[in-house]
Protein backbone atom coordinates (compact mmCIF):
# COMPACT_ATOMS: atom_id res chain seq x y z
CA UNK A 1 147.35 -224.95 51.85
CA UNK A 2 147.29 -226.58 55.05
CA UNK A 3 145.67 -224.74 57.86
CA UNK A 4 148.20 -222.82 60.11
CA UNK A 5 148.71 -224.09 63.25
CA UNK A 6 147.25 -222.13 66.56
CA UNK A 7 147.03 -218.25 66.93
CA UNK A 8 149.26 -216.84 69.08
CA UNK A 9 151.93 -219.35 68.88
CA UNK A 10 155.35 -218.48 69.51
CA UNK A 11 157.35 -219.58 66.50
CA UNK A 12 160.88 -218.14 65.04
CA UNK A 13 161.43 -216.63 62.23
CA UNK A 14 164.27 -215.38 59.42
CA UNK A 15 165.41 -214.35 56.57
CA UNK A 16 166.26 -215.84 53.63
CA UNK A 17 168.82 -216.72 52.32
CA UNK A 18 170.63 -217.17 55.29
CA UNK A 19 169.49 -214.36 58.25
CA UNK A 20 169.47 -214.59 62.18
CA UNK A 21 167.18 -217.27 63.82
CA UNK A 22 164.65 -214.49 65.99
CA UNK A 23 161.90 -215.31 67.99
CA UNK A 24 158.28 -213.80 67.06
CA UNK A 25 154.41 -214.54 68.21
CA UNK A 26 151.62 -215.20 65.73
CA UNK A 27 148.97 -212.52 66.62
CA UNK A 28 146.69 -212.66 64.01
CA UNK A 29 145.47 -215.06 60.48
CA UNK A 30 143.47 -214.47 57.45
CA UNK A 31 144.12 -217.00 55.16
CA UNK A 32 147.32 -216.74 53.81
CA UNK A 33 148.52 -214.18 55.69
CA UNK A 34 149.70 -213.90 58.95
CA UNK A 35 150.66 -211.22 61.64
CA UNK A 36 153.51 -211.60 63.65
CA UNK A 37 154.91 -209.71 66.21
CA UNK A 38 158.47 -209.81 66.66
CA UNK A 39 159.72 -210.22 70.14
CA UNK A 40 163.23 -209.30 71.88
CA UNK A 41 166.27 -208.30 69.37
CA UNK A 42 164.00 -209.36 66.65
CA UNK A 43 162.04 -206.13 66.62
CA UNK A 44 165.00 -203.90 65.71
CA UNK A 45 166.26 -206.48 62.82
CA UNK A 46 165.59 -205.56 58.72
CA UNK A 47 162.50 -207.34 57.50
CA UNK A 48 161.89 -204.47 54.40
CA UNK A 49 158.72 -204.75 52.61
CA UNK A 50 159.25 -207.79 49.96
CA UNK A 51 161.81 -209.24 51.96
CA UNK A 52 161.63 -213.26 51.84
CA UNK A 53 161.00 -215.32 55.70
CA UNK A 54 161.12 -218.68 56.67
CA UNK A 55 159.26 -219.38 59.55
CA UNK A 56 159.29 -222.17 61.91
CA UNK A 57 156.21 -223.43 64.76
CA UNK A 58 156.70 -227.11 66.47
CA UNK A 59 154.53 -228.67 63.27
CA UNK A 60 155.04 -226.61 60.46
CA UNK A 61 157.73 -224.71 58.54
CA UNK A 62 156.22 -221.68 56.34
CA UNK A 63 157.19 -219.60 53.28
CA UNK A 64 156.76 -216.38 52.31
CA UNK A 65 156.99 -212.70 52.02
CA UNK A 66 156.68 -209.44 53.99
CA UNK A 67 154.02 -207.39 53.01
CA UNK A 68 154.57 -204.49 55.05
CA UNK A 69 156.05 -203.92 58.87
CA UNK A 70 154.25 -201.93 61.42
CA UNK A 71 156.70 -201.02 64.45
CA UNK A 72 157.37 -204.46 65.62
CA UNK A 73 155.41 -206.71 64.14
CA UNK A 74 155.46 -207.88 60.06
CA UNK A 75 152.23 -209.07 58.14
CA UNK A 76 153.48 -211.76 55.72
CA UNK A 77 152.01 -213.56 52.70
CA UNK A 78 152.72 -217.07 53.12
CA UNK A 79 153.44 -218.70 49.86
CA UNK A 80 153.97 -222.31 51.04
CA UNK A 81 153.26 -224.64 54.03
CA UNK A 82 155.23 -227.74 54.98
CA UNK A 83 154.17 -229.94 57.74
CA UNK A 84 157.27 -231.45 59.43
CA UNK A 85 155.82 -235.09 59.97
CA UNK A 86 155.62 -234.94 56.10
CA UNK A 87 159.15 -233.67 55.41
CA UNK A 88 159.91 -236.65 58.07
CA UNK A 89 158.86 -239.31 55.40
CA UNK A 90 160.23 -237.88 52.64
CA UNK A 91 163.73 -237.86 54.48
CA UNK A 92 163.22 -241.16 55.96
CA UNK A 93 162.25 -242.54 52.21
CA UNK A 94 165.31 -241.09 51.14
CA UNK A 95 166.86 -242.73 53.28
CA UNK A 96 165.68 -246.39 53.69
CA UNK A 97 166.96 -248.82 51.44
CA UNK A 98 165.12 -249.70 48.08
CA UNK A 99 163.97 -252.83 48.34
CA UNK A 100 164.92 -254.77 45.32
C-alpha cells in the first residue's frame, strides 16, 4: 500500500454507496489505519461500526471501513489506496487513441 499522505491533513470523506461529501482531519496513522476526526455537520452524520468510506486528500483517494467511532472522530481500516496521478493515466489511456 502506498504510504498515506501527511498527518493532519484535511481531507473529505463519505459513505458508500452514495452518502454526503463531509469534511474531516487526519489526526492520527498506524499503518493501515487511520484516525479521523470529523469536523462541522460531519460529526453528527451515521458512520456505524462496519460502515464502508471513501475518502478523498489532494493526492490520494482511500478505501475502507469503520472500525469503531469515538464522539467525533472514526478510526478506519483502509483496504485500498489510489493515487490520483495514477488513476490520471489510466483515464487518459482510455482515452487516447490506439495507435494502429
Amino acid at each position: 500500500m502506498k504510504q498515506m499522505s501527511e498527518q493532519s491533513e484535511t481531507v473529505t470523506v463519505r459513505r458508500l454507496p452514495d452518502g454526503p461529501v463531509q469534511s474531516a482531519r487526519i489526526q492520527s496513522r498506524e499503518g493501515p489505519q487511520i484516525f479521523l476526526s470529523l469536523l462541522g455537520e460531519a460529526a453528527s452524520q451515521e458512520f456505524p461500526s462496519g460502515a464502508l468510506l471513501e475518502i478523498q486528500s489532494a493526492d490520494s483517494i482511500y478505501l475502507g471501513a469503520v472500525l469503531r467511532r469515538q464522539e467525533s472522530g472514526l478510526l478506519v481500516a483502509v483496504e485500498h489506496a489510489l493515487q490520483r496521478a495514477a488513476l490520471a493515466e489510466i483515464e487518459e489511456a482510455w482515452r487516447s487513441p490506439q495507435a494502429g
